[in-house]
N, C-alpha and C. Protein backbone atom coordinates (compact mmCIF):
# COMPACT_ATOMS: atom_id res chain seq x y z
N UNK A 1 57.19 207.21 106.98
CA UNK A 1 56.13 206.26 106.70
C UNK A 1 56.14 205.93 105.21
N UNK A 2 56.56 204.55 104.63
CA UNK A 2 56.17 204.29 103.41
C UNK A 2 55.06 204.30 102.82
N UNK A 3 54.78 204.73 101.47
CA UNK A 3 53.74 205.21 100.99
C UNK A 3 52.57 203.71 100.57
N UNK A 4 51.37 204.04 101.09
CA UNK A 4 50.91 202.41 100.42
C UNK A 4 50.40 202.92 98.95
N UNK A 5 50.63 201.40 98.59
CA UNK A 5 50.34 201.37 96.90
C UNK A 5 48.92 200.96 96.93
N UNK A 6 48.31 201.49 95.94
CA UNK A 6 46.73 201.21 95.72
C UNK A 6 46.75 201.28 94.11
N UNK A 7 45.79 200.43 93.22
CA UNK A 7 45.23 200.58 91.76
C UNK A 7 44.28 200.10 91.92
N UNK A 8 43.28 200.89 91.19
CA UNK A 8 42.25 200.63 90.98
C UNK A 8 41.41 200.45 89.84
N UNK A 9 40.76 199.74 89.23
CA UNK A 9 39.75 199.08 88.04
C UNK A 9 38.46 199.09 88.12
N UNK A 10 37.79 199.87 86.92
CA UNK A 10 36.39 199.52 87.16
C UNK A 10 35.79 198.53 86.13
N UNK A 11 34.93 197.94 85.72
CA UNK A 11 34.72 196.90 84.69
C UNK A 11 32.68 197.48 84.63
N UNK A 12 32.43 197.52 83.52
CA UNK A 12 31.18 197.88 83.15
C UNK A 12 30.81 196.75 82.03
N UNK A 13 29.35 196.45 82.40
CA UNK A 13 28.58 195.85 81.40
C UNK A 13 27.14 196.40 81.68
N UNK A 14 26.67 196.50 80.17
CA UNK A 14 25.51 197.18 80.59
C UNK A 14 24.93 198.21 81.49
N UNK A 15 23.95 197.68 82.52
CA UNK A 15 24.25 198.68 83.72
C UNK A 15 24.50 197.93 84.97
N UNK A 16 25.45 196.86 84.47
CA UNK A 16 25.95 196.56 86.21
C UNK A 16 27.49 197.05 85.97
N UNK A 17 27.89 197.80 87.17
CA UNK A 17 29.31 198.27 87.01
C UNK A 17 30.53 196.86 88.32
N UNK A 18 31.47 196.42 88.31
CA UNK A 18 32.32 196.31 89.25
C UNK A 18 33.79 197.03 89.63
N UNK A 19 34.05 197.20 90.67
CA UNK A 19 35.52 197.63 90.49
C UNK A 19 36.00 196.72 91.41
N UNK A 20 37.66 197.15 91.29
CA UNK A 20 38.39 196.25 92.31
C UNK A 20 39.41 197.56 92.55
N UNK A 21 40.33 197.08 93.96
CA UNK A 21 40.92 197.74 93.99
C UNK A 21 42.17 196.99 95.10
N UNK A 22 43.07 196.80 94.41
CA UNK A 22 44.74 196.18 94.82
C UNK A 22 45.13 197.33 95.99
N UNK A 23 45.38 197.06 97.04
CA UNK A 23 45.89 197.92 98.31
C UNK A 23 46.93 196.85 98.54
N UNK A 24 48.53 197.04 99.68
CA UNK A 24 49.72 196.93 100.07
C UNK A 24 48.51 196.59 101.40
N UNK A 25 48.44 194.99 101.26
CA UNK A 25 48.10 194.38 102.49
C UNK A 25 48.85 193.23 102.23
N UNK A 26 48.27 192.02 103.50
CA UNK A 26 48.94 190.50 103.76
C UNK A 26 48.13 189.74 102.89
N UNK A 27 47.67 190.00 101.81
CA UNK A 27 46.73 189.29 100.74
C UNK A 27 45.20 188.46 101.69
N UNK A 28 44.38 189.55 101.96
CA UNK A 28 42.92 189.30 102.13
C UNK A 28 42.14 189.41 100.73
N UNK A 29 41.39 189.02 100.86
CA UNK A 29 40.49 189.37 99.73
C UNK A 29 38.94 189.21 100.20
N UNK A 30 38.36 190.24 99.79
CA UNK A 30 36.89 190.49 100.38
C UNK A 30 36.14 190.93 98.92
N UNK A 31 35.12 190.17 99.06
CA UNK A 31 34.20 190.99 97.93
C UNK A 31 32.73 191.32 98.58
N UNK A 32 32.38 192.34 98.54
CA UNK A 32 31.44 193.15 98.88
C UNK A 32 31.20 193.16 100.56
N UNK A 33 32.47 193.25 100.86
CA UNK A 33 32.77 193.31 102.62
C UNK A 33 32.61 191.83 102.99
N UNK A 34 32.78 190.69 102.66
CA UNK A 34 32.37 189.41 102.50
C UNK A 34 33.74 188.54 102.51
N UNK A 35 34.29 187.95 103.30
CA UNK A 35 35.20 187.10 102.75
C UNK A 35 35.23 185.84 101.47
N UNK A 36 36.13 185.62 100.79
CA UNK A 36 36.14 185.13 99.61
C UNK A 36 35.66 184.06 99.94
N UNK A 37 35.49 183.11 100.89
CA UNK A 37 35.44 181.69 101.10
C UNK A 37 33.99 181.61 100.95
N UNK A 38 33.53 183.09 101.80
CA UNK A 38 32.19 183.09 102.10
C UNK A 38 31.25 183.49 100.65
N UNK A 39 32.02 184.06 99.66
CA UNK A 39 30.96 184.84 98.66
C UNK A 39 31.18 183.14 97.64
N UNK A 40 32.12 182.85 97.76
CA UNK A 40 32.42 181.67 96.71
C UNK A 40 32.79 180.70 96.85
N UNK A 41 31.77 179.57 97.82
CA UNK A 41 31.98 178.37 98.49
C UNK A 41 32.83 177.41 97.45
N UNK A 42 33.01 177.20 96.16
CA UNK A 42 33.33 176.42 95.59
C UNK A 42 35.26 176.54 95.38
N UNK A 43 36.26 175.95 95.97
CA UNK A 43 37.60 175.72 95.33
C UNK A 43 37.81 175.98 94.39
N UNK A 44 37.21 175.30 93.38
CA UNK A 44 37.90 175.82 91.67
C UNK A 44 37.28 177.37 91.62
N UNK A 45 36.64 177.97 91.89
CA UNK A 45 36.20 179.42 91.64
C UNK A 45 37.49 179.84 92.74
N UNK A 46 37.44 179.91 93.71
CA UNK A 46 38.61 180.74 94.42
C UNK A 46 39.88 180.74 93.85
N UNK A 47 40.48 179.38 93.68
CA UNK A 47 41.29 178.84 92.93
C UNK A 47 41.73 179.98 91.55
N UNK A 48 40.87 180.30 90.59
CA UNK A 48 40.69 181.00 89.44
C UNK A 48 40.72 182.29 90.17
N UNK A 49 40.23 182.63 90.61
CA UNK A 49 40.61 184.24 91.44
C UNK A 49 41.79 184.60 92.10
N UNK A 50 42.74 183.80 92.37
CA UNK A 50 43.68 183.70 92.99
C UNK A 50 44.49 183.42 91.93
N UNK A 51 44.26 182.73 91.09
CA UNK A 51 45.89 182.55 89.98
C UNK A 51 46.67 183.72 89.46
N UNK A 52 46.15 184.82 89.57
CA UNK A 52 46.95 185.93 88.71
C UNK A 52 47.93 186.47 90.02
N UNK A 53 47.18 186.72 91.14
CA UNK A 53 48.15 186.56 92.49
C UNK A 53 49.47 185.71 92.67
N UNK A 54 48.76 184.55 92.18
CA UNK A 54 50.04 183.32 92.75
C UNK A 54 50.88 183.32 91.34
N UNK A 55 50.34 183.22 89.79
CA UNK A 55 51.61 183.37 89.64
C UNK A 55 52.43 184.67 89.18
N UNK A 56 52.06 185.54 89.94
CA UNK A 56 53.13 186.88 90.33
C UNK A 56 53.64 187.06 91.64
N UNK A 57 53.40 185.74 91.99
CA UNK A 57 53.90 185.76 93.40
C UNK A 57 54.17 186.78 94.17
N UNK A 58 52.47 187.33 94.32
CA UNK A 58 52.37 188.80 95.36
C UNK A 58 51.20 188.48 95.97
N UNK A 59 50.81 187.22 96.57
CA UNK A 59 49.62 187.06 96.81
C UNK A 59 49.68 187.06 98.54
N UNK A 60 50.40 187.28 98.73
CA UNK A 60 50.68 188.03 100.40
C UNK A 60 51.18 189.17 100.16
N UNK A 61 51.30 189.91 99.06
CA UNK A 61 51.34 191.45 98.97
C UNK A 61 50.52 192.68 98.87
N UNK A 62 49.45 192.07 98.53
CA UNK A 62 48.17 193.05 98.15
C UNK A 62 46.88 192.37 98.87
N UNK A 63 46.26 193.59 99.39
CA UNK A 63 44.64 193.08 99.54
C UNK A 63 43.85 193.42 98.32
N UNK A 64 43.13 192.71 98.14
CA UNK A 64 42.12 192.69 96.95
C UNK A 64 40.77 193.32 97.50
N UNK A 65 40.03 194.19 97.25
CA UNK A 65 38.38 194.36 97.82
C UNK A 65 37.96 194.69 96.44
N UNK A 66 36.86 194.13 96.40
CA UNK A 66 35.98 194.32 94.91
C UNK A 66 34.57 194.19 95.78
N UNK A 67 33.62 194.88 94.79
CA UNK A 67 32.50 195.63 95.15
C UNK A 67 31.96 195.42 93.60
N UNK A 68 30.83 194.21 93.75
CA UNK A 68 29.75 193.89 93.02
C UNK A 68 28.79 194.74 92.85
């Protein structure tokens, strides 16, 4: 069984904390159990969340889940 890859980030301001965390999926992305379309109706916001994916062209390589 190949091993899955996971990294994980936390980001702090003040006292709101977020993390994210990159898992060896088909590139979902969920934020706070939420699909992306659904937490962030607007294109250019998804769009911007997605560029560091697309251009490392691994954006069908990793699932993304972040937790607001």
């Amino acid at each position: 069984m190949a091993e899955e890859l996971r990294y994980m980030a936390t980001g702090r301001r003040k006292t709101s904390v977020a993390r994210v965390m990159l898992v060896s999926g088909e590139g979902k992305i969920t934020v706070n159990k939420r699909n992306l379309a659904d937490y962030f109706p607007q294109d250019t916001l998804i769009k911007k969340i997605k560029d560091p994916l697309s251009l490392t062209n691994t954006e069908s390589s990793y699932d993304v889940i972040v937790k607001v």
